[in-house]
C-alpha atoms as a PDB file:
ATOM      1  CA  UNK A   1     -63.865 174.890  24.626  1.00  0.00           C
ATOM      2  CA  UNK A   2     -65.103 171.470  24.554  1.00  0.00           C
ATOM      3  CA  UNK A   3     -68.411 172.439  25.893  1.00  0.00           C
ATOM      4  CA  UNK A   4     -69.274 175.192  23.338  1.00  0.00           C
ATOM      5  CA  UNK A   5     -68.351 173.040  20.385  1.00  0.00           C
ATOM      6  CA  UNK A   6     -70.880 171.746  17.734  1.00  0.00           C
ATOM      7  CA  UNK A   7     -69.509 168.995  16.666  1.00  0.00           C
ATOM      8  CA  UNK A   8     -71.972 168.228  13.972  1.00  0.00           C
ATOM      9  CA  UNK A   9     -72.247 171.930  12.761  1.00  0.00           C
ATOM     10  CA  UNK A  10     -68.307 171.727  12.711  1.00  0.00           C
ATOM     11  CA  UNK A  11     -68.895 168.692  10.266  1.00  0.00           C
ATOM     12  CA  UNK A  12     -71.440 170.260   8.215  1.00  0.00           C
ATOM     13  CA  UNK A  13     -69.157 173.517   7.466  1.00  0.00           C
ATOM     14  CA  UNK A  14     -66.695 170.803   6.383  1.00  0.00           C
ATOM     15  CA  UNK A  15     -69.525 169.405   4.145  1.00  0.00           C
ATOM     16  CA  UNK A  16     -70.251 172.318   2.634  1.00  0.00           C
ATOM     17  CA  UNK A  17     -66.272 173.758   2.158  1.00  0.00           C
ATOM     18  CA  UNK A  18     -66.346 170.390   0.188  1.00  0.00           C
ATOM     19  CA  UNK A  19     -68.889 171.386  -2.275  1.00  0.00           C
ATOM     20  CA  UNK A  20     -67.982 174.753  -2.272  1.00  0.00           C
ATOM     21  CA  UNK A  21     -64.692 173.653  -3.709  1.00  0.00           C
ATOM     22  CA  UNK A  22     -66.739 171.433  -6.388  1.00  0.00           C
ATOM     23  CA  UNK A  23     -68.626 174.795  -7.210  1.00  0.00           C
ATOM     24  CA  UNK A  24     -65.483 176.858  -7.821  1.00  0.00           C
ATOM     25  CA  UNK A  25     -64.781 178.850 -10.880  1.00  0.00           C
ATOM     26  CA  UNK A  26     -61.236 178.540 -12.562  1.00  0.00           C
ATOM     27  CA  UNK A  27     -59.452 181.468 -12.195  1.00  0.00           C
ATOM     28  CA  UNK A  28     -58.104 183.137 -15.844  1.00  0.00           C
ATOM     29  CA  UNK A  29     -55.207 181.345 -15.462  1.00  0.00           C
ATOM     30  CA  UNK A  30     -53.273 178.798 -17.913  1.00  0.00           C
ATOM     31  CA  UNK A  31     -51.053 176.483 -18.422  1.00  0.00           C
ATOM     32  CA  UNK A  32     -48.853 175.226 -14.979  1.00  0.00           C
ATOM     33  CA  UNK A  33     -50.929 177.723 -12.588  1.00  0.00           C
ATOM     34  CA  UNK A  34     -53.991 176.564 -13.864  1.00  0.00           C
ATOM     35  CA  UNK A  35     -52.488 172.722 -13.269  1.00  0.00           C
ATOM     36  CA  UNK A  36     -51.615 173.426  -9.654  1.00  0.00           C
ATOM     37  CA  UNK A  37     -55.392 175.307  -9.003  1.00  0.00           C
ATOM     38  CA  UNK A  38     -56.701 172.284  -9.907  1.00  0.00           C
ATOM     39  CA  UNK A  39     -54.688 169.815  -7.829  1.00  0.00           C
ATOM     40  CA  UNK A  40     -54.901 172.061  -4.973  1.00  0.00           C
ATOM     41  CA  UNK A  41     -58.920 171.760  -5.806  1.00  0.00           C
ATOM     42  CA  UNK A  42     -58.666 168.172  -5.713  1.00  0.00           C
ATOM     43  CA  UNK A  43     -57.025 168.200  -2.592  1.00  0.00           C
ATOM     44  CA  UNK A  44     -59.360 170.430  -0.989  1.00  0.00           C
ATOM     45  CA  UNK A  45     -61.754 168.598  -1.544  1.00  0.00           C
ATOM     46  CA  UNK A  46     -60.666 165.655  -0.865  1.00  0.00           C
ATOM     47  CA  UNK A  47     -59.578 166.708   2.971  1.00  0.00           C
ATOM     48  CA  UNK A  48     -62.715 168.619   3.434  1.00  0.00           C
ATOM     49  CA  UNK A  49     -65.103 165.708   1.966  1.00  0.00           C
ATOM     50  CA  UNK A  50     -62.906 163.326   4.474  1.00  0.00           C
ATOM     51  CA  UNK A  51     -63.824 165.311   7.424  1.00  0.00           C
ATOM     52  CA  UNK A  52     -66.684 166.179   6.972  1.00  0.00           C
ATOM     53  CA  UNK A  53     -67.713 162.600   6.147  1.00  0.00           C
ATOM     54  CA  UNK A  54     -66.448 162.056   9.486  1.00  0.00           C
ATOM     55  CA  UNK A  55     -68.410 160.903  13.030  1.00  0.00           C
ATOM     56  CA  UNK A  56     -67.609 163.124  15.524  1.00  0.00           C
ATOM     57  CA  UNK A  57     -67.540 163.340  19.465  1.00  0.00           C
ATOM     58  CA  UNK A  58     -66.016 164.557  21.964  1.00  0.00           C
ATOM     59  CA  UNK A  59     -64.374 162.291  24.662  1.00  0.00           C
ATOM     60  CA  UNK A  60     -62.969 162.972  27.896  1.00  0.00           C
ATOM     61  CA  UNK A  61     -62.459 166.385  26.069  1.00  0.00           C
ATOM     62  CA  UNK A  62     -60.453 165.350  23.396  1.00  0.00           C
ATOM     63  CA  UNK A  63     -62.281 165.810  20.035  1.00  0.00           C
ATOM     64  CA  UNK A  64     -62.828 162.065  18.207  1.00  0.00           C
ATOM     65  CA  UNK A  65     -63.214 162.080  14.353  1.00  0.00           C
ATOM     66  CA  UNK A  66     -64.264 158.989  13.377  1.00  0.00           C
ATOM     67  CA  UNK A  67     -63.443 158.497   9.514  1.00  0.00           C
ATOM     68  CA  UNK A  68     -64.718 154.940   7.396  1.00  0.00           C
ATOM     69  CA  UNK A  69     -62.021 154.852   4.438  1.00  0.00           C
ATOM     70  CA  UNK A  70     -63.325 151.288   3.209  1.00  0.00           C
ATOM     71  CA  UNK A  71     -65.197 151.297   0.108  1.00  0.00           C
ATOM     72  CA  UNK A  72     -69.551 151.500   0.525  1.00  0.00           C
ATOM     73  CA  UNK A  73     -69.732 147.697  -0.270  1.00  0.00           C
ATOM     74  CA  UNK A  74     -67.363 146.819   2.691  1.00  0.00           C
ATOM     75  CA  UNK A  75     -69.102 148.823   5.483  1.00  0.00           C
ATOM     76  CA  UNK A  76     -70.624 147.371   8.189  1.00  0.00           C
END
């Protein structure tokens, strides 16, 4: 398994699950469903943007996501 897998096209398909989630119509829905679509949006987004953000490898055959939560200004 480890051999076959693309690392960095498994992060770009994360990229782009994250902006398809941006791009997502609201469904017809109101009121408390319409809350929860858009929570559940926002935390789509915000676990697909994470990994896809990510630096991957593979090590020893363990996949290694590496993920930089500081903010820009404090990267190195």
């Amino acid at each position: 398994m480890a051999d076959s897998l693309d690392v960095d096209a498994m992060l770009a398909r994360f990229r782009e699950r994250a902006h398809a989630v941006k791009q997502r119509p609201l469904p017809p829905v109101a009121g408390e469903e319409r809350a929860q679509f858009v929570r559940q949006a926002q935390v789509d987004f915000r676990d697909y943007a994470i990994i896809g953000d990510a630096a991957g490898t593979i090590e020893d055959g363990v996949l290694v996501l590496r993920v930089d939560l500081r903010p820009p200004e404090q990267r190195g």
